[in-house]
C-alpha atoms as a PDB file:
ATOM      1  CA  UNK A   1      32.677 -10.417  90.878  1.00  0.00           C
ATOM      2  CA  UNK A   2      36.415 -10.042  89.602  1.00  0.00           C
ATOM      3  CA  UNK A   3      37.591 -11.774  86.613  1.00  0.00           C
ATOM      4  CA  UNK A   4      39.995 -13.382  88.601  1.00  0.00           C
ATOM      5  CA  UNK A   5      37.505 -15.315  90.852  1.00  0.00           C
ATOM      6  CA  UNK A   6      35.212 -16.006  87.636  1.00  0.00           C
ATOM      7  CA  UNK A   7      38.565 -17.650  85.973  1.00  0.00           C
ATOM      8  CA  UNK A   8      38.973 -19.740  89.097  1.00  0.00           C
ATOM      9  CA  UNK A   9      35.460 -20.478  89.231  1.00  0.00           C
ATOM     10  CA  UNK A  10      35.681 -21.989  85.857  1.00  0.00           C
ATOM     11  CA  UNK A  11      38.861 -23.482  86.384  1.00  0.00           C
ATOM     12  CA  UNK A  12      37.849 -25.211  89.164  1.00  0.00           C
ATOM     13  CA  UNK A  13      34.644 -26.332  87.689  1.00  0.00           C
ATOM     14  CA  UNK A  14      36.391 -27.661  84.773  1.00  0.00           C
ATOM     15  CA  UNK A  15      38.612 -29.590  87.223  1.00  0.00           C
ATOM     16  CA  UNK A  16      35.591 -31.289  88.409  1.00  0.00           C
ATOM     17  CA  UNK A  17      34.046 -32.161  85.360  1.00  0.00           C
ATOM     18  CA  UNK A  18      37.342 -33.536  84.382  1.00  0.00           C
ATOM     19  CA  UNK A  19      37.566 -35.942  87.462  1.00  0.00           C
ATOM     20  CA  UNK A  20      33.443 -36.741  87.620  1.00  0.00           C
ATOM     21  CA  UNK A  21      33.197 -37.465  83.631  1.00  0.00           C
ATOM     22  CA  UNK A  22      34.973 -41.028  83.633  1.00  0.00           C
ATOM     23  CA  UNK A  23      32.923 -41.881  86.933  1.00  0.00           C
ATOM     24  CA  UNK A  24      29.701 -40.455  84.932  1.00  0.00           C
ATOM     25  CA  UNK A  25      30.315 -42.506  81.560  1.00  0.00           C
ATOM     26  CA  UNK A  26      31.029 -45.802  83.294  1.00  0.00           C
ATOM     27  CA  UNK A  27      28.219 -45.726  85.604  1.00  0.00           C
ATOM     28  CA  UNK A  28      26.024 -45.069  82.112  1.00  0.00           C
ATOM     29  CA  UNK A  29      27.677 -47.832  80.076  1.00  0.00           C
ATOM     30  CA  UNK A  30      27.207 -50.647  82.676  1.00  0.00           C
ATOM     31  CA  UNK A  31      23.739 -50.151  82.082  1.00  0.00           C
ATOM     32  CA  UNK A  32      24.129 -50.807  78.666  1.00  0.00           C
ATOM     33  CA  UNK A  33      22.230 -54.252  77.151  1.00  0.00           C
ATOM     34  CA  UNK A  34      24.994 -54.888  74.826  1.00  0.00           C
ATOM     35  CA  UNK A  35      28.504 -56.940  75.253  1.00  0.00           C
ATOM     36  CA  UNK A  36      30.233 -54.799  73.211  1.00  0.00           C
ATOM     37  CA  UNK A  37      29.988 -50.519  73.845  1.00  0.00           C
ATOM     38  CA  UNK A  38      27.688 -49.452  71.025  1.00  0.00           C
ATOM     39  CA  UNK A  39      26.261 -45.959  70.276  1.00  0.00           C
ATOM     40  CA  UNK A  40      23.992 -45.339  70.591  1.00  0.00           C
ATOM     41  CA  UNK A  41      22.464 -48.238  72.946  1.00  0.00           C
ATOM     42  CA  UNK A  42      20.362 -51.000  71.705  1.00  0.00           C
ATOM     43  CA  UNK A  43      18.723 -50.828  75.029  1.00  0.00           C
ATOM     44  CA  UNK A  44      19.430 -51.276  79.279  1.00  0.00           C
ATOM     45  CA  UNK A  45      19.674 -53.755  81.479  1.00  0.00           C
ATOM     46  CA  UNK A  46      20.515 -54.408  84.692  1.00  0.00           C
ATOM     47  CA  UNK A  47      21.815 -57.921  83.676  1.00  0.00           C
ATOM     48  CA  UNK A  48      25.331 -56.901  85.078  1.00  0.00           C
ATOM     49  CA  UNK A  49      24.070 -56.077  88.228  1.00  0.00           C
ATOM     50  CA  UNK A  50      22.476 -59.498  88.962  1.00  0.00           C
ATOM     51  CA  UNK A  51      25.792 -61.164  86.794  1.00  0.00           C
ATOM     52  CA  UNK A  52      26.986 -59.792  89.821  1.00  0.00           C
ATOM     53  CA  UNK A  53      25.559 -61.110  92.941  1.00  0.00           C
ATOM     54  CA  UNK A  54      26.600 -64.896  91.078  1.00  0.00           C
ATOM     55  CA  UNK A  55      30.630 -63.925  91.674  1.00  0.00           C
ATOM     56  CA  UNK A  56      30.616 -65.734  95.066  1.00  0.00           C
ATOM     57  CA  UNK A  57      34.774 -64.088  95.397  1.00  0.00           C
ATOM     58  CA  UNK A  58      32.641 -60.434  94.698  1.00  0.00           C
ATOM     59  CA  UNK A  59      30.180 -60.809  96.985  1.00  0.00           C
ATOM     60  CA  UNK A  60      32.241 -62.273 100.003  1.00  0.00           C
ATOM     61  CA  UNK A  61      34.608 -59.382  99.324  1.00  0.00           C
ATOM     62  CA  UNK A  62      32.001 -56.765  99.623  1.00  0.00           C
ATOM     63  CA  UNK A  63      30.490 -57.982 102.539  1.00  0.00           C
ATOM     64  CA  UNK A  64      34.799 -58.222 104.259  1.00  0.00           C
ATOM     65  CA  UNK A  65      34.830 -54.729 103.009  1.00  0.00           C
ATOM     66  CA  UNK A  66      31.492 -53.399 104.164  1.00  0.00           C
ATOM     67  CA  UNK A  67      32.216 -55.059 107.596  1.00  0.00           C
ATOM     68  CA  UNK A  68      35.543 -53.915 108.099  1.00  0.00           C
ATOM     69  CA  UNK A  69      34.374 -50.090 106.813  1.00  0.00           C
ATOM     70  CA  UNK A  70      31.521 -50.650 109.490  1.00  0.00           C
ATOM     71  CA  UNK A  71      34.059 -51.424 112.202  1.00  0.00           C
ATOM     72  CA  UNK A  72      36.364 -48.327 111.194  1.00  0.00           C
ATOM     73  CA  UNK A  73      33.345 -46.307 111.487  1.00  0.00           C
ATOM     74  CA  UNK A  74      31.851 -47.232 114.596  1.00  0.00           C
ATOM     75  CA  UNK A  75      35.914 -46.919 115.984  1.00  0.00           C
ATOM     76  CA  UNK A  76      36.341 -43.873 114.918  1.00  0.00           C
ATOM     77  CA  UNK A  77      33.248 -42.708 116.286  1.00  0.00           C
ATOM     78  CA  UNK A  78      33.513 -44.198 119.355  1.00  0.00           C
ATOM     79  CA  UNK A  79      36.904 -42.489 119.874  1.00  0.00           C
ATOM     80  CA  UNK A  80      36.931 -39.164 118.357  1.00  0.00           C
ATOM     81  CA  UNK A  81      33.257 -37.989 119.329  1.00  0.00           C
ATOM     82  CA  UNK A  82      34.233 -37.899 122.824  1.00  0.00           C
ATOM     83  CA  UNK A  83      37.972 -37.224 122.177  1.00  0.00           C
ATOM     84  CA  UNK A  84      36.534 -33.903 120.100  1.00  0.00           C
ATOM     85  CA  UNK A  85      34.028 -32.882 122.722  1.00  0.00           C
ATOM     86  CA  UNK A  86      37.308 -33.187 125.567  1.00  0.00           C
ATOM     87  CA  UNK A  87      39.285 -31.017 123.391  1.00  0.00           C
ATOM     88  CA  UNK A  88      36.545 -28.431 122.702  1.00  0.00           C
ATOM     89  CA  UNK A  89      34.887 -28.270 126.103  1.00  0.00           C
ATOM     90  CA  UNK A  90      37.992 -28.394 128.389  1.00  0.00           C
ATOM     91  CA  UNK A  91      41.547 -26.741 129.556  1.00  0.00           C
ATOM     92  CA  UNK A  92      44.046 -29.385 130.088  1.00  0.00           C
ATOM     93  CA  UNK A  93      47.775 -30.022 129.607  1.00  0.00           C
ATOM     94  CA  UNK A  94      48.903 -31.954 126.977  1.00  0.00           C
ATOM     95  CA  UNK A  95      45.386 -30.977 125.230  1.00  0.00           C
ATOM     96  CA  UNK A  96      47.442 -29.184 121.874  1.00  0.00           C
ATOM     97  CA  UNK A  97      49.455 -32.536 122.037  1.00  0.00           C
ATOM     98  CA  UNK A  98      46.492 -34.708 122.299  1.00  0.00           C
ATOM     99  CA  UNK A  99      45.034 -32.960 119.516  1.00  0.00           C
ATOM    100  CA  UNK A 100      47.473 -33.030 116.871  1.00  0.00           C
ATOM    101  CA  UNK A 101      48.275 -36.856 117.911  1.00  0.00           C
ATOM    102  CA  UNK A 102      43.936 -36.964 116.709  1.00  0.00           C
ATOM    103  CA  UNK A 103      45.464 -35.206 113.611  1.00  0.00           C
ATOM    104  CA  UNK A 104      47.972 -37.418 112.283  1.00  0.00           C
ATOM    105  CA  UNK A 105      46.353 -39.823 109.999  1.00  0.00           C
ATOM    106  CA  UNK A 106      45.333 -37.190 108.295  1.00  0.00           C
ATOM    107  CA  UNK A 107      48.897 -35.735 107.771  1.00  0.00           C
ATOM    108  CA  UNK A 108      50.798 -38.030 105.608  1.00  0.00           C
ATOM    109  CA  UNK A 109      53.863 -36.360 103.596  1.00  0.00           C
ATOM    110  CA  UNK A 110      53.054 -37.673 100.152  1.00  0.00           C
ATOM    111  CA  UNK A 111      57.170 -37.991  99.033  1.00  0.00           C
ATOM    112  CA  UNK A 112      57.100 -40.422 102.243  1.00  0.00           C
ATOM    113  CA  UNK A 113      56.899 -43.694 100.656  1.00  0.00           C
ATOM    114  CA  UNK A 114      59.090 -42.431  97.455  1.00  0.00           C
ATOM    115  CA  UNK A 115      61.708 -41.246 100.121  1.00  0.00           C
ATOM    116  CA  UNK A 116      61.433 -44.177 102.050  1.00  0.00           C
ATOM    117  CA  UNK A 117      61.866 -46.191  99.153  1.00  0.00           C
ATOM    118  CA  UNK A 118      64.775 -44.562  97.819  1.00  0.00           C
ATOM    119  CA  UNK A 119      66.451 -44.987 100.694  1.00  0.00           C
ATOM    120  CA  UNK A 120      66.824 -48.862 101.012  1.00  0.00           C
ATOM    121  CA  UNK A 121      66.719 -49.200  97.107  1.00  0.00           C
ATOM    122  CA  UNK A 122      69.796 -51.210  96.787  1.00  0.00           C
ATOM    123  CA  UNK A 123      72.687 -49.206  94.961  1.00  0.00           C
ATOM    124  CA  UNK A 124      76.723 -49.865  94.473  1.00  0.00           C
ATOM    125  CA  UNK A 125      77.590 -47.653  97.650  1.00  0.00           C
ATOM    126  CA  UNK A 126      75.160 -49.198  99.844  1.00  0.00           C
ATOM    127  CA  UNK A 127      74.666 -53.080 100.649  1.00  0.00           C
ATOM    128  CA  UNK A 128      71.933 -54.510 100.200  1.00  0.00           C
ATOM    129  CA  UNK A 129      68.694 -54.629 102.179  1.00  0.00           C
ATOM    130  CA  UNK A 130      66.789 -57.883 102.825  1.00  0.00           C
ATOM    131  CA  UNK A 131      63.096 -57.881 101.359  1.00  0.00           C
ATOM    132  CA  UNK A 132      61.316 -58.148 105.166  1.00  0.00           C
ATOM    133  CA  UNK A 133      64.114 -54.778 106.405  1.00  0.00           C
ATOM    134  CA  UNK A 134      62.961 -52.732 103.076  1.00  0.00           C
ATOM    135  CA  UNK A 135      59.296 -53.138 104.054  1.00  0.00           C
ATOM    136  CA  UNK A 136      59.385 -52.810 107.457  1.00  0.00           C
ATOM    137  CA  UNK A 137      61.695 -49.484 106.517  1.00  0.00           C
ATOM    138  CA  UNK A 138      59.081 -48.890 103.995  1.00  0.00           C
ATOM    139  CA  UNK A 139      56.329 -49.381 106.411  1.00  0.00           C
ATOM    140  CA  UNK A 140      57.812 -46.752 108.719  1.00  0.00           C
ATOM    141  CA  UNK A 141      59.102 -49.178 111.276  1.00  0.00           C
ATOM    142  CA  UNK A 142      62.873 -49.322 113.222  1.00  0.00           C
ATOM    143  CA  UNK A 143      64.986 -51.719 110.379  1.00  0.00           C
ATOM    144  CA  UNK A 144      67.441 -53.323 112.754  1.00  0.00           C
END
């Protein structure tokens, strides 16, 4: 093995640990028994956990988002399973169209909404822009 890939083996492996650690140290502190973050622990609970389930706004909103995830799931599924196996198992025109239009969602220019934005941001040389035509240009959608 080449320096060069060993470097980017530990660069990327710092990286990681980088991005997991604050996911790591919260998920260790919320079992902590006291109020107040303490080291080391006086002990662990799962008294959050249960404080929890009494947040009836929490728990409604979970179960929205765990239903709505479900939905997007079983959609997806249900269209790109048999969408996939189409564009893998068969010659057809329009089939390289078809399968970048599957694509899309997944291709979203990240200076889009900072482009977008600076483009209806209201400035001396331009008039101004109602709120609804800024997010409807914001949103990607004809401002007339």
């Amino acid at each position: 093995m080449t320096v060069g890939r060993v470097a980017l083996r530990v660069a990327a492996g710092l990286a990681l640990g980088f991005i997991l650690l604050p996911l790591v140290l919260i998920s260790w502190l919320s079992f902590f028994r006291d109020d107040v973050v303490v080291f080391p622990p006086s002990g662990y609970t799962l008294r959050w956990f249960r404080a929890i389930l009494d947040q009836r706004n929490f728990v409604d909103g979970f179960v929205t988002s765990l239903e709505v995830g479900v939905f997007a799931m079983l959609a997806g599924l249900a269209l790109g399973v048999p969408a996939s196996l189409c564009l893998a198992r068969y010659r057809f025109r329009g089939r390289e169209g078809l399968g970048l239009l599957l694509l899309t969602p997944l291709v979203v220019r990240g200076s889009s909404p900072r482009a977008s934005w600076a483009s209806t941001a209201p400035s001396r040389k331009r008039r101004r822009i109602s709120a609804p035509a800024r997010g409807r240009r914001f949103a990607g959608l004809p401002c007339r």
